[in-house]
C-alpha atoms as a PDB file:
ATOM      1  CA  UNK A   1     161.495  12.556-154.515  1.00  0.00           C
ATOM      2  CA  UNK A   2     161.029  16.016-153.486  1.00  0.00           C
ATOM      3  CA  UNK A   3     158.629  18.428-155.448  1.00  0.00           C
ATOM      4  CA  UNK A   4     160.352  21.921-154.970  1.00  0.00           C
ATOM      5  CA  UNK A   5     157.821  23.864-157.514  1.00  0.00           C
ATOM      6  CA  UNK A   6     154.862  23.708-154.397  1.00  0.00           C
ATOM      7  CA  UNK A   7     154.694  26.802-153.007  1.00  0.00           C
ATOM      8  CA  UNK A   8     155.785  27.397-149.005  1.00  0.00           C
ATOM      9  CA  UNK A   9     153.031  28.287-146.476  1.00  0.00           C
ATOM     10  CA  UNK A  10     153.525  30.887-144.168  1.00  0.00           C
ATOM     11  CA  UNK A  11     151.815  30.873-140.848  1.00  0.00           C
ATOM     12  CA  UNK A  12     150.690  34.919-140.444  1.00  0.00           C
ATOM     13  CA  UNK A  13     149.959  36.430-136.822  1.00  0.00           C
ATOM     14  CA  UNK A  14     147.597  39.356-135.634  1.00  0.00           C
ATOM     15  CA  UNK A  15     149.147  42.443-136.923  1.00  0.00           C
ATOM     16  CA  UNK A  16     149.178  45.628-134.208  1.00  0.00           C
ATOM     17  CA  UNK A  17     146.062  46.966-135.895  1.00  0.00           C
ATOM     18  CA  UNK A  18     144.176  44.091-135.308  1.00  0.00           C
ATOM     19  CA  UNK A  19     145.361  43.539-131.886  1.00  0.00           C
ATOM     20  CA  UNK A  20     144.194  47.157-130.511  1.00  0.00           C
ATOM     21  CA  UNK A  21     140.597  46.372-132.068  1.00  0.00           C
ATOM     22  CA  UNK A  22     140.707  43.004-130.528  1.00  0.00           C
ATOM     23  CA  UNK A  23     141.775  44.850-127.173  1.00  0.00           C
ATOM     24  CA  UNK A  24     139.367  47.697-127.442  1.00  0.00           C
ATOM     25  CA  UNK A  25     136.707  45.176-128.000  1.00  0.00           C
ATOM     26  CA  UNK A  26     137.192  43.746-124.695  1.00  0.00           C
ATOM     27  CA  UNK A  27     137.454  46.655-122.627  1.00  0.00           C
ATOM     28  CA  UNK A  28     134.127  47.625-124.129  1.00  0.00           C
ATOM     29  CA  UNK A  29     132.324  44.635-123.345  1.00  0.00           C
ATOM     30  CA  UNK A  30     134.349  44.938-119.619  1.00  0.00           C
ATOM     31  CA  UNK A  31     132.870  48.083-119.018  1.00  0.00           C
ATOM     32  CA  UNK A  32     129.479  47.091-120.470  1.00  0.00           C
ATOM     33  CA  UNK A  33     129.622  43.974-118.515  1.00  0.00           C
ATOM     34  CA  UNK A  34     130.731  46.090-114.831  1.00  0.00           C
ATOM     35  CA  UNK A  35     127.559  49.055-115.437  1.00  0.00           C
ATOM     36  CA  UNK A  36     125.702  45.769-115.655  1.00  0.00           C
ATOM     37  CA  UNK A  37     126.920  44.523-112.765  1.00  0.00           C
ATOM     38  CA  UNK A  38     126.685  47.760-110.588  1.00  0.00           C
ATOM     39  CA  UNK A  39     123.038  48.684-111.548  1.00  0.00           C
ATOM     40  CA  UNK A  40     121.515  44.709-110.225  1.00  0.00           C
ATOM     41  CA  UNK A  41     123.509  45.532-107.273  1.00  0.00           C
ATOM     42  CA  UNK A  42     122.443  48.739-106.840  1.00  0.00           C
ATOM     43  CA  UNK A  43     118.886  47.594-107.722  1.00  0.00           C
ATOM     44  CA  UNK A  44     119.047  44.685-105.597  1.00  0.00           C
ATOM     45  CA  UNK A  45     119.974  47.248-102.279  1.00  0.00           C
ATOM     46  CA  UNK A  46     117.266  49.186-102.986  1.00  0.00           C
ATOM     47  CA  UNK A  47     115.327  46.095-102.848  1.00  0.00           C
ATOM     48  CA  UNK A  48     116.228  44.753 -99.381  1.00  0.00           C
ATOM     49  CA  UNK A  49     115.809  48.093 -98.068  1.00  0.00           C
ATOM     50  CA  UNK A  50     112.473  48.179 -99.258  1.00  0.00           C
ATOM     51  CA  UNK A  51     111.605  45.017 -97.999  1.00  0.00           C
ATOM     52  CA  UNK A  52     113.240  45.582 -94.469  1.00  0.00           C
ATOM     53  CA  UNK A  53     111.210  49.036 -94.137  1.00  0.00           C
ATOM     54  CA  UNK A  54     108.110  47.077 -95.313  1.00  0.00           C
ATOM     55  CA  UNK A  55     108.960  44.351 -92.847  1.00  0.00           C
ATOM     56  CA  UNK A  56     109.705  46.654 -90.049  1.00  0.00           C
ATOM     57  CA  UNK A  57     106.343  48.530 -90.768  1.00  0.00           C
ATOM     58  CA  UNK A  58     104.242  45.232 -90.825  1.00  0.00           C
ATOM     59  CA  UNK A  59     105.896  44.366 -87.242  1.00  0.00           C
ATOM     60  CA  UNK A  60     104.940  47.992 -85.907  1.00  0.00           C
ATOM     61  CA  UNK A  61     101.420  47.628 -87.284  1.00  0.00           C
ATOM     62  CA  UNK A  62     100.687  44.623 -86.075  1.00  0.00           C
ATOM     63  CA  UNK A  63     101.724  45.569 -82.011  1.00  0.00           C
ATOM     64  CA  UNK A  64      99.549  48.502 -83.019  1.00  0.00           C
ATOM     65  CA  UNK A  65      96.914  46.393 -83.788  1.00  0.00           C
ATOM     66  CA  UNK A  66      97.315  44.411 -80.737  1.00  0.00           C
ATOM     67  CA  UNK A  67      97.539  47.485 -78.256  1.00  0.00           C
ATOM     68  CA  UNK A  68      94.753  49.268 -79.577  1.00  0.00           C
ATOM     69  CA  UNK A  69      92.592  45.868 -79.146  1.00  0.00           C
ATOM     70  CA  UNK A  70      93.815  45.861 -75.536  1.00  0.00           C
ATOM     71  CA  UNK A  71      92.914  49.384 -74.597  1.00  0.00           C
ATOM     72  CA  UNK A  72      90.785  50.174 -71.991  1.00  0.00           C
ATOM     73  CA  UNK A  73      87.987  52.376 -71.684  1.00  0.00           C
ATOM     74  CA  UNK A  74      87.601  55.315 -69.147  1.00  0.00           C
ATOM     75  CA  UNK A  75      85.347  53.040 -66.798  1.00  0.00           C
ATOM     76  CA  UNK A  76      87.904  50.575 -65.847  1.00  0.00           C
ATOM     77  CA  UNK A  77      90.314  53.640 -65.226  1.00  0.00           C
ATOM     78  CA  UNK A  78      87.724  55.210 -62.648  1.00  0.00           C
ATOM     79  CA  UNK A  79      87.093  57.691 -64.991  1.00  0.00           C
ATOM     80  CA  UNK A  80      90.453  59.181 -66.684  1.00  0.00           C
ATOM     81  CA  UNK A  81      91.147  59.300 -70.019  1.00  0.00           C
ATOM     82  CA  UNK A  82      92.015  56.480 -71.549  1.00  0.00           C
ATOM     83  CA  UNK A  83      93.772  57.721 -74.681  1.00  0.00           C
ATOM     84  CA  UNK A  84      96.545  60.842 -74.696  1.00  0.00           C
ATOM     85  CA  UNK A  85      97.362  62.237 -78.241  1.00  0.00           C
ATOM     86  CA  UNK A  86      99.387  65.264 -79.069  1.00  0.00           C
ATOM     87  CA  UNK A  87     101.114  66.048 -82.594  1.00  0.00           C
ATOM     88  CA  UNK A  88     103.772  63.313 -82.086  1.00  0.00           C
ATOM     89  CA  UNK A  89     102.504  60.648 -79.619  1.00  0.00           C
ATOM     90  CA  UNK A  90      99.760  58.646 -78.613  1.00  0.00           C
ATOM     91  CA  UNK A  91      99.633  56.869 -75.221  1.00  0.00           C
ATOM     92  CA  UNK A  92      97.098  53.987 -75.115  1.00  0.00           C
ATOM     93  CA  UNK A  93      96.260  52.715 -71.246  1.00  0.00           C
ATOM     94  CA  UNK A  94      95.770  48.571 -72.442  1.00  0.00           C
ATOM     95  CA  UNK A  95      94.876  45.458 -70.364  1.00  0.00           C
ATOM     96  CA  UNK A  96      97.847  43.023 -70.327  1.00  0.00           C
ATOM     97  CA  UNK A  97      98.305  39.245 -69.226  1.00  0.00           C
ATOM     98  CA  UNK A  98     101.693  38.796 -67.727  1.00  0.00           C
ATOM     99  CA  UNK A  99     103.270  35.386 -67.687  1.00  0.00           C
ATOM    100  CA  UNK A 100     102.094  33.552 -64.364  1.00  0.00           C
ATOM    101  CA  UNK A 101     100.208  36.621 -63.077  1.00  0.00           C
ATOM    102  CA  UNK A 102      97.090  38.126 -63.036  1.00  0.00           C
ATOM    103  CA  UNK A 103      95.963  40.639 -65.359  1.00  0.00           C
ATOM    104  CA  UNK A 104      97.120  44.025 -65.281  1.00  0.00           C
ATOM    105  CA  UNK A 105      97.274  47.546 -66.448  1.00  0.00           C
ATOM    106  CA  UNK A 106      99.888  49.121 -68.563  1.00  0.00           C
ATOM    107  CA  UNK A 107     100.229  52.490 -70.795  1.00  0.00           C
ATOM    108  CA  UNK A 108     102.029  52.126 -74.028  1.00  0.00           C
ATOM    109  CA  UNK A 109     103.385  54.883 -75.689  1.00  0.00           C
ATOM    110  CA  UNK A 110     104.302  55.041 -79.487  1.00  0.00           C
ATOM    111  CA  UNK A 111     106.222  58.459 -80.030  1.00  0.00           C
ATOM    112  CA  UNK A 112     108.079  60.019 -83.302  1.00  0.00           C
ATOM    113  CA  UNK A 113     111.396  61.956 -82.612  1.00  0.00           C
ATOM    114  CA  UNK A 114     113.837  62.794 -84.926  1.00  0.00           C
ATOM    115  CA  UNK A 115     112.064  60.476 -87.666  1.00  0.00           C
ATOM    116  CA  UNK A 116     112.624  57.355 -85.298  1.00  0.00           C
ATOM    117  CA  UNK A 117     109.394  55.990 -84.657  1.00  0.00           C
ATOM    118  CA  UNK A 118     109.575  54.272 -81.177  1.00  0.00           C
ATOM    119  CA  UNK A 119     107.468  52.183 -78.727  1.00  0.00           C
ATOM    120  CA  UNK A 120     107.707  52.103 -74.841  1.00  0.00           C
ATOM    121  CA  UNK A 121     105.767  50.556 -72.169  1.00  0.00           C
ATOM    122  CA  UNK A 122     105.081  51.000 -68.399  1.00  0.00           C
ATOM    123  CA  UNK A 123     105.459  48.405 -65.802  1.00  0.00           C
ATOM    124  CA  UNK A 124     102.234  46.600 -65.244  1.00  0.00           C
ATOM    125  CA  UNK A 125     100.358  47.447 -62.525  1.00  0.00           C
ATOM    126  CA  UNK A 126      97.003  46.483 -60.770  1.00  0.00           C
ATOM    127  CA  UNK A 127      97.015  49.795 -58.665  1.00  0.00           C
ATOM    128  CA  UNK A 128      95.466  52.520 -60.911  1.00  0.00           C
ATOM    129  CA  UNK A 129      97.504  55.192 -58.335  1.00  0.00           C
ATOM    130  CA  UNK A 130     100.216  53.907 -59.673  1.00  0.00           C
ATOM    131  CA  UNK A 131      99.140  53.895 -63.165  1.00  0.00           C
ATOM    132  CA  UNK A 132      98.107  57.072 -62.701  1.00  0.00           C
ATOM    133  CA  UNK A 133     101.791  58.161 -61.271  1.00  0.00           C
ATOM    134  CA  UNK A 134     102.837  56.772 -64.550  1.00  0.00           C
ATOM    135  CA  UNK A 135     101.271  59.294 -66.727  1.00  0.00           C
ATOM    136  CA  UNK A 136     103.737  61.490 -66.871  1.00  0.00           C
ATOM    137  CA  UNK A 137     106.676  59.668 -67.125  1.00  0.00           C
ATOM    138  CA  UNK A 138     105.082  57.949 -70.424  1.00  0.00           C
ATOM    139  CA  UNK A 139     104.620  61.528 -71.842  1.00  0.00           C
ATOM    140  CA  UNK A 140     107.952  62.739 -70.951  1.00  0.00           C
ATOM    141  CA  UNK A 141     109.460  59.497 -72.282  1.00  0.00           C
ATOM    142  CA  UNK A 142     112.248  57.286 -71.139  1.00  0.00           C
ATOM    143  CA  UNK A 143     115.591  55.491 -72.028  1.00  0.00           C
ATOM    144  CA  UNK A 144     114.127  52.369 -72.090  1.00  0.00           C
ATOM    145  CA  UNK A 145     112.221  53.078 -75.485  1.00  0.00           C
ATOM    146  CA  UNK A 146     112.348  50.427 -78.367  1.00  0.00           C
ATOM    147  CA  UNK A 147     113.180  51.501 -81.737  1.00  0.00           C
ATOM    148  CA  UNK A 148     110.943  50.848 -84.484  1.00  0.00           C
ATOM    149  CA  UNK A 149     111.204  52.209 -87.650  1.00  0.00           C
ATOM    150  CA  UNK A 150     113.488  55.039 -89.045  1.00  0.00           C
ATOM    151  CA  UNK A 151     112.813  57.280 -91.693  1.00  0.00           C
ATOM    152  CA  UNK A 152     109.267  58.523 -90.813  1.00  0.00           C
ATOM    153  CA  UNK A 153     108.947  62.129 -91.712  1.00  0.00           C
ATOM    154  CA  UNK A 154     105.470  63.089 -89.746  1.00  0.00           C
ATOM    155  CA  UNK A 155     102.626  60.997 -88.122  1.00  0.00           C
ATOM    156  CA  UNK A 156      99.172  61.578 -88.170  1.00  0.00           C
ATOM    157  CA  UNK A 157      96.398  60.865 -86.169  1.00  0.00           C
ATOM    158  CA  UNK A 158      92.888  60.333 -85.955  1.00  0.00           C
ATOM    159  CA  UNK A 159      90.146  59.297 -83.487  1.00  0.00           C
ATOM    160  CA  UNK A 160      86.776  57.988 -84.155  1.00  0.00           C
ATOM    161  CA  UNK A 161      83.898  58.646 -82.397  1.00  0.00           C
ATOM    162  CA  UNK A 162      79.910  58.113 -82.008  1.00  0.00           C
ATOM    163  CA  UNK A 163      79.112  60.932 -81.256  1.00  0.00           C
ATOM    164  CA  UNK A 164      78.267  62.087 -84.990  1.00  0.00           C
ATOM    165  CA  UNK A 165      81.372  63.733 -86.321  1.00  0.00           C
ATOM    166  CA  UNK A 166      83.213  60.873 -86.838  1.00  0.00           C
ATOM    167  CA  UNK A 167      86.602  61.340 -87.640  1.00  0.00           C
ATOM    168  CA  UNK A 168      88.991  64.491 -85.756  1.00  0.00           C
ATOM    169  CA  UNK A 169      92.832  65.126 -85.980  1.00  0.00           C
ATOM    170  CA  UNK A 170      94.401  66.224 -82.415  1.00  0.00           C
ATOM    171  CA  UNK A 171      94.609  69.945 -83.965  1.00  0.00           C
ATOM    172  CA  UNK A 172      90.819  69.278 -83.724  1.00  0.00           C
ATOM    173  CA  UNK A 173      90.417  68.127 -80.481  1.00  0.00           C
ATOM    174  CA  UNK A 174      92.471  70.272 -79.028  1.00  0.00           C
ATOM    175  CA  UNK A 175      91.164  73.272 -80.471  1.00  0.00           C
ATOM    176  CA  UNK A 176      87.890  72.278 -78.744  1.00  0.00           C
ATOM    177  CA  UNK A 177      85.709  69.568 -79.857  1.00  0.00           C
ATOM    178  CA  UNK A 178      87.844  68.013 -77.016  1.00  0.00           C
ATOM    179  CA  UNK A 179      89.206  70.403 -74.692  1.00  0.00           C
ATOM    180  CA  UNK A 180      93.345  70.197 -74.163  1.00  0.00           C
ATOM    181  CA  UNK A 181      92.959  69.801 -70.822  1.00  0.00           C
ATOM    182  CA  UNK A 182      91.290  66.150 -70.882  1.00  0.00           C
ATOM    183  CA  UNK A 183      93.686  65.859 -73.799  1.00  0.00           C
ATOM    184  CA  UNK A 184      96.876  66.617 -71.712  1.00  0.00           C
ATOM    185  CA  UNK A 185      95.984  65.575 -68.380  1.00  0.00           C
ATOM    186  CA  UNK A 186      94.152  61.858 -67.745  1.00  0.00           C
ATOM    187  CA  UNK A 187      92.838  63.442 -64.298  1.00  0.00           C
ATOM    188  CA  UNK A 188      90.902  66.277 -65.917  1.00  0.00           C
ATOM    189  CA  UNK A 189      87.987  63.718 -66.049  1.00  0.00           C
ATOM    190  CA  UNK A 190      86.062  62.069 -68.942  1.00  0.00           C
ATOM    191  CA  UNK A 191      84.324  63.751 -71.571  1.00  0.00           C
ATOM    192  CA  UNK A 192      81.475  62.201 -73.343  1.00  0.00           C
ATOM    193  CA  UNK A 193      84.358  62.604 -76.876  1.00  0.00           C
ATOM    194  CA  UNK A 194      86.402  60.223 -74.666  1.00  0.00           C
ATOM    195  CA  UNK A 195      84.245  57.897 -73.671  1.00  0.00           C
ATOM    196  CA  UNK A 196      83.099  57.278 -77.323  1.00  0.00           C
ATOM    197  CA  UNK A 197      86.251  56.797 -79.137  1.00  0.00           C
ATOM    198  CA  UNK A 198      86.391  53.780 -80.882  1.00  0.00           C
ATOM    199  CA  UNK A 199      88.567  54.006 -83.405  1.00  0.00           C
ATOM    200  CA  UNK A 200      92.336  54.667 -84.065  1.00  0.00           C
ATOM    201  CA  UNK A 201      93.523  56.283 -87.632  1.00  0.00           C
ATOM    202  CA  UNK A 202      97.744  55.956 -87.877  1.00  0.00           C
ATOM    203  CA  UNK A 203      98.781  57.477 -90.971  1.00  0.00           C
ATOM    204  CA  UNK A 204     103.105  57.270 -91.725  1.00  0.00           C
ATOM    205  CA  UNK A 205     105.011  59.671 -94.165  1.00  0.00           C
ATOM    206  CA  UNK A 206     108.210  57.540 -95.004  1.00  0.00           C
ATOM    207  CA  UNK A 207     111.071  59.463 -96.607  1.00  0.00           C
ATOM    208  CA  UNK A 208     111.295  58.177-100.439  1.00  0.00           C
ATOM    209  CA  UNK A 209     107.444  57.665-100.655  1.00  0.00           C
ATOM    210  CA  UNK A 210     105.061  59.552-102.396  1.00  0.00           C
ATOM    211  CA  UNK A 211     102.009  58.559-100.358  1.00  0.00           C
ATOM    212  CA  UNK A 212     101.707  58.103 -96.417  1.00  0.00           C
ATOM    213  CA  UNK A 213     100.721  54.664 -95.355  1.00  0.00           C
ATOM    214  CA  UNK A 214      97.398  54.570 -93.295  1.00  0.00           C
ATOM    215  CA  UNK A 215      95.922  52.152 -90.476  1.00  0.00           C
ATOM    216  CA  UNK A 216      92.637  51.735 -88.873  1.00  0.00           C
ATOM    217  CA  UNK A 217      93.002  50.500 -85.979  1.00  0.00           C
ATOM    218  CA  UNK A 218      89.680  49.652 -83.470  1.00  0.00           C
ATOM    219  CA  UNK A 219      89.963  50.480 -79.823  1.00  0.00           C
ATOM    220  CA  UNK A 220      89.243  48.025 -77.251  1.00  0.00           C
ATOM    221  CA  UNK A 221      87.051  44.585 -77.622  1.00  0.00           C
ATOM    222  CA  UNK A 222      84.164  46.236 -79.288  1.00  0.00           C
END
């Protein structure tokens, strides 16, 4: 028997109202979501750039490190200078151990141009004529440079010395604690400045930080 006094249910939907909040809703949390989204990524670029300068620098310190512990001392290069600096390069004359042969001479020169640092290296020689012929092509520079690190705004350096004024900028040295000649020329003969450096100050300016990074770096075995 049918009871037709119970009341009929009606099934209700969203109305239009209800609909554009629901909608609105999402397209907040959407847009929410995607600024989310953009600054990890953003943050995340930044990151691996960071990390891949930092790398890069850590690779160019240490074959810093490892020419300035090579370098050679006016003696061994009958007397020339040993160490060429100007406002944006240093040339370090180093001992080096090719594979299968006997030891040998070679001048290594780390340059900034156009905020690229770069690094570039003579062939090895035993003849000191020859290494001496090589002076100026390592000042001029060459094609054959390898690129280091980009993004360095100004280099500095420093030498060391023994002789009881301890640390000079090239500006220094060229003004004449060190004349410009012996600076500029490694046949102008060895000063008793040259002959006493023993230390290496490398100080970067990379664009986006506030404060240069600095490295000591010791000259030779001792």
């Amino acid at each position: 028997m049918r009871c037709n006094w119970l009341p009929e249910r009606r099934v209700r939907g969203l109305t239009l109202i209800e609909l554009l909040v629901a909608i609105s809703v999402l397209a907040f949390v959407t847009v929410l979501g995607w600024r989310g989204l953009d600054s990890i990524t953003r943050a995340r670029a930044g990151l691996n750039a960071e990390l891949a300068q930092t790398r890069g620098l850590q690779l160019a310190f240490a074959q810093w490190q490892t020419d300035c512990a090579n370098a050679v001392d006016a003696e061994t290069l009958d007397g020339h200078a040993p160490l060429l600096i100007d406002a944006t390069r240093v040339t370090i004359a180093r001992r080096v151990q090719p594979e299968a042969q006997a030891g040998a001479l070679q001048l290594v020169t780390w340059r900034l141009r156009d905020g690229v640092l770069t690094r570039e290296e003579s062939p090895p020689t035993r003849d000191l004529t020859r290494l001496d012929q090589a002076w100026p092509f390592a000042q001029a520079g060459g094609a054959n440079a390898l690129r280091l690190q980009d993004g360095v705004q100004t280099m500095q350096l420093r030498v060391w010395t023994d002789d009881g004024r301890g640390w000079r900028g090239w500006e220094q040295m060229a003004a004449g604690i060190v004349s410009r000649g012996a600076l500029m020329n490694p046949r102008a003969g060895t000063t008793a400045t040259q002959t006493d450096w023993r230390g290496l100050e490398v100080s970067l300016q990379l664009a986006g930080r506030t404060a240069p990074l600095t490295k000591v770096f010791m000259l030779g075995a001792t």
